[in-house]
PDB file of N, CA and C in Angstrom:
ATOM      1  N   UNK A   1      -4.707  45.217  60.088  1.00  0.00           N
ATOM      2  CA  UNK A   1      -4.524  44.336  58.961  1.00  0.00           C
ATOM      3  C   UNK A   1      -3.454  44.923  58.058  1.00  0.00           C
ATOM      4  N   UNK A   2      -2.753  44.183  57.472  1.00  0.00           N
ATOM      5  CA  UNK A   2      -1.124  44.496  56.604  1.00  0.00           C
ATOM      6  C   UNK A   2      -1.804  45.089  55.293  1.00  0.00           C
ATOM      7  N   UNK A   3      -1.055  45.839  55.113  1.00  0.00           N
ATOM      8  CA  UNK A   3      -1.604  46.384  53.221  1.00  0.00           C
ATOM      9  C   UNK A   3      -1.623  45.241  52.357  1.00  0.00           C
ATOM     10  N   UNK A   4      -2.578  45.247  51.140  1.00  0.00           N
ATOM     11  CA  UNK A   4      -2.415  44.633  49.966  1.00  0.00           C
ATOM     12  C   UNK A   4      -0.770  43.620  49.604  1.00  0.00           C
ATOM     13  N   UNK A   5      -1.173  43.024  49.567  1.00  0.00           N
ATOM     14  CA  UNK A   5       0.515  42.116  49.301  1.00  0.00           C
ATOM     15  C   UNK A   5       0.596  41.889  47.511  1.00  0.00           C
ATOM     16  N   UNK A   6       1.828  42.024  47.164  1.00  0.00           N
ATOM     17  CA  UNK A   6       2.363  42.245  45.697  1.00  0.00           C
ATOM     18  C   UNK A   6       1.452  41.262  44.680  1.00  0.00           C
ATOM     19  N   UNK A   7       1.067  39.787  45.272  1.00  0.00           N
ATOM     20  CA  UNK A   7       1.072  38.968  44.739  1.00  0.00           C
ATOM     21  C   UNK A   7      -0.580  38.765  44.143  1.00  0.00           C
ATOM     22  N   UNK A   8      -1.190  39.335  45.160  1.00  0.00           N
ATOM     23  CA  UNK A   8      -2.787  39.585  45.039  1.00  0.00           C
ATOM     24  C   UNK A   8      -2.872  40.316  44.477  1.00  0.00           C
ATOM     25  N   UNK A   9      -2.227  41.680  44.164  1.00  0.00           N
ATOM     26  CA  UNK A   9      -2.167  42.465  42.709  1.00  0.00           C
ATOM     27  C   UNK A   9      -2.241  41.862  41.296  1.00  0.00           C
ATOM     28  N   UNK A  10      -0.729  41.116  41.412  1.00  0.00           N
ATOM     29  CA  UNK A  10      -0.854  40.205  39.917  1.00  0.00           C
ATOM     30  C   UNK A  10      -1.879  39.291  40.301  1.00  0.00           C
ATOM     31  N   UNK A  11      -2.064  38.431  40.963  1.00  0.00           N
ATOM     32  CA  UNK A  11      -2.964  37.749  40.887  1.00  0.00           C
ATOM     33  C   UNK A  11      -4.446  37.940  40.067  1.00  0.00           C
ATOM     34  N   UNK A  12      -4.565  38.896  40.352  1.00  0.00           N
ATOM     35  CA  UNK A  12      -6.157  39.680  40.242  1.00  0.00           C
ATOM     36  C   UNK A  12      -5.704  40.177  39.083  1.00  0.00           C
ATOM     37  N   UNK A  13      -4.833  40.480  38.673  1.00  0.00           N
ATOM     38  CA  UNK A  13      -4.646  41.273  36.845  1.00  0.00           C
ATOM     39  C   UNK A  13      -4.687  40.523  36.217  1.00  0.00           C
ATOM     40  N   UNK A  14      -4.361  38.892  36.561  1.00  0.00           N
ATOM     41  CA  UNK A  14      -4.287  38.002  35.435  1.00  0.00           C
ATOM     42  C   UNK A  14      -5.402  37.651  35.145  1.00  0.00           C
ATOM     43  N   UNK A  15      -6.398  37.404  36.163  1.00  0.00           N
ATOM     44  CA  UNK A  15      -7.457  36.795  36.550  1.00  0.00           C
ATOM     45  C   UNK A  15      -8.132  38.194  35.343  1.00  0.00           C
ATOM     46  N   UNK A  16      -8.311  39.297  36.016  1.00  0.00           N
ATOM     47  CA  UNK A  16      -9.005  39.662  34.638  1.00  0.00           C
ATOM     48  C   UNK A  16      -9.002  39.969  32.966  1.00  0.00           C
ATOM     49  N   UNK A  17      -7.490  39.688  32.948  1.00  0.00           N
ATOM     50  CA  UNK A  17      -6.874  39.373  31.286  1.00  0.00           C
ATOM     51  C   UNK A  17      -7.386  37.849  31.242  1.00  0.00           C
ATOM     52  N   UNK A  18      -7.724  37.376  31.846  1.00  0.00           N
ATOM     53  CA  UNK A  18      -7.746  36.111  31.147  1.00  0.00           C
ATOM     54  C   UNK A  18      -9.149  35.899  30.322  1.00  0.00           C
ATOM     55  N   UNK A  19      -8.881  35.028  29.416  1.00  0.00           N
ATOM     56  CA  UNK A  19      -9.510  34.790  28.375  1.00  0.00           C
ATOM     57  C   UNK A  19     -10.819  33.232  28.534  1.00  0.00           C
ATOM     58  N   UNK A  20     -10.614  32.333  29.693  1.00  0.00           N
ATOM     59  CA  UNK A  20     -10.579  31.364  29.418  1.00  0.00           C
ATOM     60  C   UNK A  20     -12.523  31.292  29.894  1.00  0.00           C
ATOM     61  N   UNK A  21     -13.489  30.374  29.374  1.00  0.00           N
ATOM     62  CA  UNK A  21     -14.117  30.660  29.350  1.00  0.00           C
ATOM     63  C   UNK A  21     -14.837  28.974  30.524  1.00  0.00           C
ATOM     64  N   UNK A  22     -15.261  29.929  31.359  1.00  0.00           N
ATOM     65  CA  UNK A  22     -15.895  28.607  32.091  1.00  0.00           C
ATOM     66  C   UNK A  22     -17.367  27.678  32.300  1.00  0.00           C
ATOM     67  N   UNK A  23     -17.157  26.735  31.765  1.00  0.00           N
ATOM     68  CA  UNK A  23     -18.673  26.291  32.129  1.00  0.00           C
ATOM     69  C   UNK A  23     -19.756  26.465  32.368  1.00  0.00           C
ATOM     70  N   UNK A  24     -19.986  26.924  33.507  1.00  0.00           N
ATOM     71  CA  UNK A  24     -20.672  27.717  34.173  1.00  0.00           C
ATOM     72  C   UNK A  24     -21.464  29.700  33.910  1.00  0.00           C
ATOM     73  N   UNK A  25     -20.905  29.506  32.769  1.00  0.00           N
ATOM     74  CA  UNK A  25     -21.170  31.550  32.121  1.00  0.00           C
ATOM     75  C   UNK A  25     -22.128  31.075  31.506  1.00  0.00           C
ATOM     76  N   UNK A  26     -23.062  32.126  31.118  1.00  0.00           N
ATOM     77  CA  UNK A  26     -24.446  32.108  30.539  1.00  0.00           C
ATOM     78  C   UNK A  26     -23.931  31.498  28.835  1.00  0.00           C
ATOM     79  N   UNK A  27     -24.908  31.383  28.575  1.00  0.00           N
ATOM     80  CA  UNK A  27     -24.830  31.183  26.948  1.00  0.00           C
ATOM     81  C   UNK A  27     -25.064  29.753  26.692  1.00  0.00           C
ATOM     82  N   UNK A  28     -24.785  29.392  25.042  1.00  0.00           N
ATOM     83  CA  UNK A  28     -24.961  28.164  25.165  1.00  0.00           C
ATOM     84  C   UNK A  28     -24.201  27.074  25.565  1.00  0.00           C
ATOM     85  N   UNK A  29     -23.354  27.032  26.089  1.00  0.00           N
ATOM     86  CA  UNK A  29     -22.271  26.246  26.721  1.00  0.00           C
ATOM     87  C   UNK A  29     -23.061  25.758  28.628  1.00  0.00           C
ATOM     88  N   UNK A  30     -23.685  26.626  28.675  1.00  0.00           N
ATOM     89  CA  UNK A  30     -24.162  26.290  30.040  1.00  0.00           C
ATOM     90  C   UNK A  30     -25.729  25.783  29.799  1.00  0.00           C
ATOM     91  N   UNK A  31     -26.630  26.078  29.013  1.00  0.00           N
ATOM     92  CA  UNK A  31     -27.359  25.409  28.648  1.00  0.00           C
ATOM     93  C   UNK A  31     -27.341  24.256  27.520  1.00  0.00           C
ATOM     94  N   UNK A  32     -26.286  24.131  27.054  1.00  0.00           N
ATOM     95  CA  UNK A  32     -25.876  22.308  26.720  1.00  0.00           C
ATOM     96  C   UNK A  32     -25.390  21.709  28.346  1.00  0.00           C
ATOM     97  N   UNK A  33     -24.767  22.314  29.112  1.00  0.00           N
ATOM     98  CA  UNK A  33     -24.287  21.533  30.588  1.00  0.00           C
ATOM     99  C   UNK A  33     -25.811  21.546  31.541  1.00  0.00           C
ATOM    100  N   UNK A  34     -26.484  22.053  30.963  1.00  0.00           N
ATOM    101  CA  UNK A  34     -28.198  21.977  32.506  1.00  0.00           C
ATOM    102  C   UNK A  34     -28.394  20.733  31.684  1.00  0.00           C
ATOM    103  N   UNK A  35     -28.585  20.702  30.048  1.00  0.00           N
ATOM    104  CA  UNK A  35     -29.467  19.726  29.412  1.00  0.00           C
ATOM    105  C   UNK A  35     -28.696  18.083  29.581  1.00  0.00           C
ATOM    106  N   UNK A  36     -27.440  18.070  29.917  1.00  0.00           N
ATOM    107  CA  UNK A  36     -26.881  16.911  30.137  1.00  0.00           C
ATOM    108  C   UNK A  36     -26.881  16.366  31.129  1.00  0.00           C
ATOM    109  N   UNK A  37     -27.044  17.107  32.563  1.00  0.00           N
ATOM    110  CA  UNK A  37     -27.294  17.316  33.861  1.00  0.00           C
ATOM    111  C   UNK A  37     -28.566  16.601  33.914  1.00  0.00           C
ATOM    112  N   UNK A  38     -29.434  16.749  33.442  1.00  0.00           N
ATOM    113  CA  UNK A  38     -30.933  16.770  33.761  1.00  0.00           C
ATOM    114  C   UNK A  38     -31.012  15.122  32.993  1.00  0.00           C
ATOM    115  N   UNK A  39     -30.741  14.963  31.681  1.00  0.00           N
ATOM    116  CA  UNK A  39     -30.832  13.674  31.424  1.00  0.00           C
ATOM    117  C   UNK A  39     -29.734  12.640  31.832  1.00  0.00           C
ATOM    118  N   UNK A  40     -29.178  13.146  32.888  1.00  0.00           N
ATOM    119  CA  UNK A  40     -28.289  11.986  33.445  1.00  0.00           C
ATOM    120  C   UNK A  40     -29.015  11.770  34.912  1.00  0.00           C
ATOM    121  N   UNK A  41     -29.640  12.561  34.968  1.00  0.00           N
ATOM    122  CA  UNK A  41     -30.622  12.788  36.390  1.00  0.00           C
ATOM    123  C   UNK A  41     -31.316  11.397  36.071  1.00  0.00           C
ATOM    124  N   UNK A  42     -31.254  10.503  37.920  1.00  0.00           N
ATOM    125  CA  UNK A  42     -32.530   9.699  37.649  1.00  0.00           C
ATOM    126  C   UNK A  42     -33.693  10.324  37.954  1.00  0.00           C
ATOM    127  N   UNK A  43     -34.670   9.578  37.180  1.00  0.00           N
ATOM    128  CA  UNK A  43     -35.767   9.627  37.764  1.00  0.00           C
ATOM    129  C   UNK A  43     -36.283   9.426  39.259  1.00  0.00           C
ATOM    130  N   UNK A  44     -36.988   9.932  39.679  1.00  0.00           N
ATOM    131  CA  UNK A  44     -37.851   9.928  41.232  1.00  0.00           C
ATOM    132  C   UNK A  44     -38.314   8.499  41.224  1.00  0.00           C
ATOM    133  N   UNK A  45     -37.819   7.646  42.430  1.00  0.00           N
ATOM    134  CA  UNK A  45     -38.680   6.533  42.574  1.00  0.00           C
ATOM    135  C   UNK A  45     -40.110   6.625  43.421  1.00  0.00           C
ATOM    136  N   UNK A  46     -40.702   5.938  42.418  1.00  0.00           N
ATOM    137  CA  UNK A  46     -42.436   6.015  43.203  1.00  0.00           C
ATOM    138  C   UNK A  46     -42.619   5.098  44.540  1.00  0.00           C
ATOM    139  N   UNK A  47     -42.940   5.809  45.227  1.00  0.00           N
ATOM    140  CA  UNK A  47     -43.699   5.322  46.637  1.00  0.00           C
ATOM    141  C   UNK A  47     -44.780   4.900  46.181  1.00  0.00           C
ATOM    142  N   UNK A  48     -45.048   3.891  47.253  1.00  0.00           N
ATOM    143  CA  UNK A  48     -46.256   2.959  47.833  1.00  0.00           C
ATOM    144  C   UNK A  48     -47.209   4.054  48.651  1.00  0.00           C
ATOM    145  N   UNK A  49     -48.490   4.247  48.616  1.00  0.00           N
ATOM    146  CA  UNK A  49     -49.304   4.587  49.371  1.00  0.00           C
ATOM    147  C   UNK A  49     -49.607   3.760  50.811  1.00  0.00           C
TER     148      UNK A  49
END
């Protein structure tokens, strides 16, 4: 396999300077996104016995 290539270096440096904060990270930003999730959720339709 070829060594490390230049670009996956920067790549990966930016990636950890960066600032930007995603959706998905703990806190309250992701529990306002479960609670919107969940009430856009339908409900279960009931079966017939």
């Amino acid at each position: 396999m070829k060594g490390e290539r230049r670009w996956i270096r920067s790549t990966l440096a930016a990636a950890e300077t960066s600032k930007v904060r995603m959706p998905w990270e703990r806190g309250l930003r992701r529990a306002a996104m479960i609670a919107r999730r969940k009430e856009q959720a339908a409900p279960p339709q009931r079966r017939s016995a």
